[in-house]
N, C-alpha and C. Protein backbone atom coordinates (compact mmCIF):
# COMPACT_ATOMS: atom_id res chain seq x y z
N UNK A 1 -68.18 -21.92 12.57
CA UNK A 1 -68.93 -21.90 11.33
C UNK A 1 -68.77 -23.25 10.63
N UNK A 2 -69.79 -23.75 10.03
CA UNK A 2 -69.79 -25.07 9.11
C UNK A 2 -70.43 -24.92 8.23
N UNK A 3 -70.21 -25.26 6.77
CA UNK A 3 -70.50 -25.21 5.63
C UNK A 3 -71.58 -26.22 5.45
N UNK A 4 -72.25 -25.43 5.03
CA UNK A 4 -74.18 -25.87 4.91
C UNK A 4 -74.01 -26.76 2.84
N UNK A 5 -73.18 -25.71 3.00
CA UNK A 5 -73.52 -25.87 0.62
C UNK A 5 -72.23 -25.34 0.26
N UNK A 6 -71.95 -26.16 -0.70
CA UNK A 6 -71.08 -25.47 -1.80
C UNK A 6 -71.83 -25.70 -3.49
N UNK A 7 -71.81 -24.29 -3.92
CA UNK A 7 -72.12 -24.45 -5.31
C UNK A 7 -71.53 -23.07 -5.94
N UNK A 8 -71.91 -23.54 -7.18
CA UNK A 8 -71.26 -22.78 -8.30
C UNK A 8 -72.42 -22.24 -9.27
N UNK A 9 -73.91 -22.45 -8.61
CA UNK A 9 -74.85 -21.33 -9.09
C UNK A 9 -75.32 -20.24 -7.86
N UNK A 10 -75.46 -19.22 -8.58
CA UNK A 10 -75.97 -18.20 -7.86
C UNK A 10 -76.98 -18.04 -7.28
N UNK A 11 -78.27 -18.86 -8.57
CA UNK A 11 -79.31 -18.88 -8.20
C UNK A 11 -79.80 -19.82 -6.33
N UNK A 12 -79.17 -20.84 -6.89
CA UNK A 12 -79.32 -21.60 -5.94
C UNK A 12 -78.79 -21.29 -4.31
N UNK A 13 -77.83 -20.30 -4.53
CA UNK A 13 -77.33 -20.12 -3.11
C UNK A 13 -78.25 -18.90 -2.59
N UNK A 14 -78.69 -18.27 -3.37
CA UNK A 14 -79.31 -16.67 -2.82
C UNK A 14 -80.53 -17.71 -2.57
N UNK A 15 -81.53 -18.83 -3.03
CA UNK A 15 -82.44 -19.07 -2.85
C UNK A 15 -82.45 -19.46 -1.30
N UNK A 16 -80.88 -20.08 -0.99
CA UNK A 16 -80.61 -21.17 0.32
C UNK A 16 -80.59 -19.87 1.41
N UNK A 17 -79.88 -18.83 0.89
CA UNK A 17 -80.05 -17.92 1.72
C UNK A 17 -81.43 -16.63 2.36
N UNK A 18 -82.02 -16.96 0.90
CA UNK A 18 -83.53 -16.14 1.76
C UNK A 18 -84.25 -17.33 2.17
N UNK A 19 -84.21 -18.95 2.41
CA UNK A 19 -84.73 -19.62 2.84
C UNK A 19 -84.22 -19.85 4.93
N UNK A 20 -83.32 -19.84 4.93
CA UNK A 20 -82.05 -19.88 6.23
C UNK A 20 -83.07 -18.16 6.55
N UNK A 21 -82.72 -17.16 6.08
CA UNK A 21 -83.18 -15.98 6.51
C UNK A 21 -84.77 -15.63 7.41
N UNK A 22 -85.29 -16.41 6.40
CA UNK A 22 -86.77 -16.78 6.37
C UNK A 22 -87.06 -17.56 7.89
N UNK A 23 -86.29 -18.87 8.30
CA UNK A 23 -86.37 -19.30 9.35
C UNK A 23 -85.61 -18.44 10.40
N UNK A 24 -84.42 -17.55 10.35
CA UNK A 24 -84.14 -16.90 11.17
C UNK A 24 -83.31 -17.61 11.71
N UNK A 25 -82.32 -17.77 10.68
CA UNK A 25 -80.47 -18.41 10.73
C UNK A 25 -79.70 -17.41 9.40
N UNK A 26 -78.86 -17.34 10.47
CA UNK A 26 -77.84 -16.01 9.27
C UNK A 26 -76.58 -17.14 9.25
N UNK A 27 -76.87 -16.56 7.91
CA UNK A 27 -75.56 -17.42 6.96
C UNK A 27 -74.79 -16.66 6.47
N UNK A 28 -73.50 -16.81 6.16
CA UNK A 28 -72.90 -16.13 5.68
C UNK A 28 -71.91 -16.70 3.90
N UNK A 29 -71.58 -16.15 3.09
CA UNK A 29 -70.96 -17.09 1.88
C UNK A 29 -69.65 -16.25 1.51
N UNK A 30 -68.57 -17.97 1.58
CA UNK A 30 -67.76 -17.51 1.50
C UNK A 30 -67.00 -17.81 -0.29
N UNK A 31 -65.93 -17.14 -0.50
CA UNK A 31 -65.16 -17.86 -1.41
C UNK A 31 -66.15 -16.94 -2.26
N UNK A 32 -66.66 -15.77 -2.14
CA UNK A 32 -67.42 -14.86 -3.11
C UNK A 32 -66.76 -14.54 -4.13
N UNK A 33 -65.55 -14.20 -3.90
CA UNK A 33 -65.03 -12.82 -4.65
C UNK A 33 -63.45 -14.08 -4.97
N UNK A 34 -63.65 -14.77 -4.47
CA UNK A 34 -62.63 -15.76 -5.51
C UNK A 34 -63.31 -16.87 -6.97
N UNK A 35 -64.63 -16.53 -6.40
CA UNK A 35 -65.35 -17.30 -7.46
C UNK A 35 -65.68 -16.15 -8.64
N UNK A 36 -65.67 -14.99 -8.75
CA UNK A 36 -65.89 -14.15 -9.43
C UNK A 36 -64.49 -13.96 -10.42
N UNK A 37 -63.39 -13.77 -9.55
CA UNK A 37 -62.12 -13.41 -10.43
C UNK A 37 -61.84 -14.77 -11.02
N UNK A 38 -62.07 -16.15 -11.17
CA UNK A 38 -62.26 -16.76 -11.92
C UNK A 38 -62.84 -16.50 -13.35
N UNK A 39 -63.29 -15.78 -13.29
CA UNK A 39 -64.59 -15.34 -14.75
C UNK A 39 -65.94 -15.88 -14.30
N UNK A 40 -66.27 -16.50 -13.75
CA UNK A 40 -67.67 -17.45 -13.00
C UNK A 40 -67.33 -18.81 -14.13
N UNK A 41 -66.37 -19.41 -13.95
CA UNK A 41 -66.54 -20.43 -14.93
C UNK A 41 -66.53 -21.81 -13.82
N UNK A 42 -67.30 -21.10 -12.84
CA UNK A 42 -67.27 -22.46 -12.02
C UNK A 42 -66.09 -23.42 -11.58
N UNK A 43 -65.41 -22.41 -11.61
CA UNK A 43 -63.81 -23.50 -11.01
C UNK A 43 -64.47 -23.81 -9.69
N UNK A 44 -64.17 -22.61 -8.99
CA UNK A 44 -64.47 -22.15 -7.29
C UNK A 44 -65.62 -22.34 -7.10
N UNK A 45 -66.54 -23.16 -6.02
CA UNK A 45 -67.52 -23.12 -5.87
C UNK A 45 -67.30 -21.90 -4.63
N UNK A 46 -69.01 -21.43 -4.27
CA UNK A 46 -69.03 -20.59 -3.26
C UNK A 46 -69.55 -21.33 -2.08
N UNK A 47 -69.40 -21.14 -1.00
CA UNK A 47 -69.91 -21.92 0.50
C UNK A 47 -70.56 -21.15 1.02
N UNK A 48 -71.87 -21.85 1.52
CA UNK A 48 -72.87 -21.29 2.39
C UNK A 48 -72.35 -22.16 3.85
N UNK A 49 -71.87 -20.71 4.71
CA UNK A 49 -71.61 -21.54 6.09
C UNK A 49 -72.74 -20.64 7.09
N UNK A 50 -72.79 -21.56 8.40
CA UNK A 50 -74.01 -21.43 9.27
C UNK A 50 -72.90 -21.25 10.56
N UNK A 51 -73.62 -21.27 11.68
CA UNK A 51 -72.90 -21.43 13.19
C UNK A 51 -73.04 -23.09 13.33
N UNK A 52 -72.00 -23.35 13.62
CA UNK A 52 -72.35 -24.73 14.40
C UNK A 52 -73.40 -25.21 15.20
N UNK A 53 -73.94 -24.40 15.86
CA UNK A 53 -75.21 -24.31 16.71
C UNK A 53 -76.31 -23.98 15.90
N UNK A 54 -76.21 -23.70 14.13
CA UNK A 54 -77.57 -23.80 13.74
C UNK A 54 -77.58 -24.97 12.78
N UNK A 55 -76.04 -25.83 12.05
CA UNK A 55 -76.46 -26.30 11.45
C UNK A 55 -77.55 -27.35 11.14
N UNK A 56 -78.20 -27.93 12.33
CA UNK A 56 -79.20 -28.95 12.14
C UNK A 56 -80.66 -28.53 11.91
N UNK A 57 -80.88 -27.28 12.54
CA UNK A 57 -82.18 -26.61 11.93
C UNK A 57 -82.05 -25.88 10.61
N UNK A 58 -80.91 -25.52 10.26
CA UNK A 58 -80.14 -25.09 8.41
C UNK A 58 -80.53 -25.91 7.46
N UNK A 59 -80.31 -27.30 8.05
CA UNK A 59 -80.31 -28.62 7.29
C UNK A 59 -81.56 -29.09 7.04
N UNK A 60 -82.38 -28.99 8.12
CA UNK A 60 -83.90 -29.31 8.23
C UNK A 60 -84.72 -28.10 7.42
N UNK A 61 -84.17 -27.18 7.36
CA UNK A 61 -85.07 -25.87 6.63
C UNK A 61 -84.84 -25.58 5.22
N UNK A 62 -83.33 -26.08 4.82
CA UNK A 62 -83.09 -26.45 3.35
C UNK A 62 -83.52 -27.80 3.06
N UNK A 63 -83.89 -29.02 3.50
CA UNK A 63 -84.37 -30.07 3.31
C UNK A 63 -86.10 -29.82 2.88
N UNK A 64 -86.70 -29.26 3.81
CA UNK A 64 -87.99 -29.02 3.38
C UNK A 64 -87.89 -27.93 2.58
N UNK A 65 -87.26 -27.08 2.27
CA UNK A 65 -87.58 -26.18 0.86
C UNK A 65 -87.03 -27.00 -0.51
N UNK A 66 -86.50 -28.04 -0.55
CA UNK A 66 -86.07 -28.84 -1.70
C UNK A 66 -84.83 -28.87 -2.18
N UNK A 67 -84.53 -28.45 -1.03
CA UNK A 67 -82.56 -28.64 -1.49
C UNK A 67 -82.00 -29.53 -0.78
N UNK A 68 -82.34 -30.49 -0.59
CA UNK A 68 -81.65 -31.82 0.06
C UNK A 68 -80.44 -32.14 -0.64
N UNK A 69 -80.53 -32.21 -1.80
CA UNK A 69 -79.14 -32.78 -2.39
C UNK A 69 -78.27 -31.71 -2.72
N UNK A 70 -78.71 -30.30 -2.20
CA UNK A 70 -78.13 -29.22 -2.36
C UNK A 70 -76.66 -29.55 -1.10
N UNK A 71 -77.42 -30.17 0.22
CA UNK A 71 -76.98 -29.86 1.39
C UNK A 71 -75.25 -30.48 1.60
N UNK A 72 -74.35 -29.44 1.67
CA UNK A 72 -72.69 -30.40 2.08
C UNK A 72 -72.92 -31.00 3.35
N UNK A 73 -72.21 -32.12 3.38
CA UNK A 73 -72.28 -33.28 4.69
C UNK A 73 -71.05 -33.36 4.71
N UNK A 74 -69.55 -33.05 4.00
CA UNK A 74 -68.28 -33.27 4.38
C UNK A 74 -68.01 -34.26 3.63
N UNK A 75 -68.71 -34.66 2.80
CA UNK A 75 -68.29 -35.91 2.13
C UNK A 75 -66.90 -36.11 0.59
């Protein structure tokens, strides 16, 4: 598994995820339920991870829906 996104809105990750769904790549998000017992004050971001074997069509399918600068690269 490799981490596609990390964020700390909701909106934005459920969007990454019916977009990934949509092309027919299952994602999974982790760090759910540690970002919650925080209070959601955005300490914890949450991670959208993929299979290693999908991240480059993940990347290409969140790129054309407009989340390019959404996308983690490890940096």
């Amino acid at each position: 598994m490799r981490p596609i996104m990390k964020t700390v809105n909701p909106a934005t990750l459920s969007f990454a995820e019916a977009v990934l769904k949509d092309v027919g790549i299952n994602s999974f998000v982790l760090d759910q339920h540690a970002s919650i017992m925080d209070g959601s004050i955005g300490a914890i971001p949450r991670r959208l991870v993929v299979a290693d074997e999908d991240y480059n069509a993940a990347t290409r399918a969140l790129e054309l829906a407009g989340l390019k600068k959404e996308i983690y690269r490890g940096d």
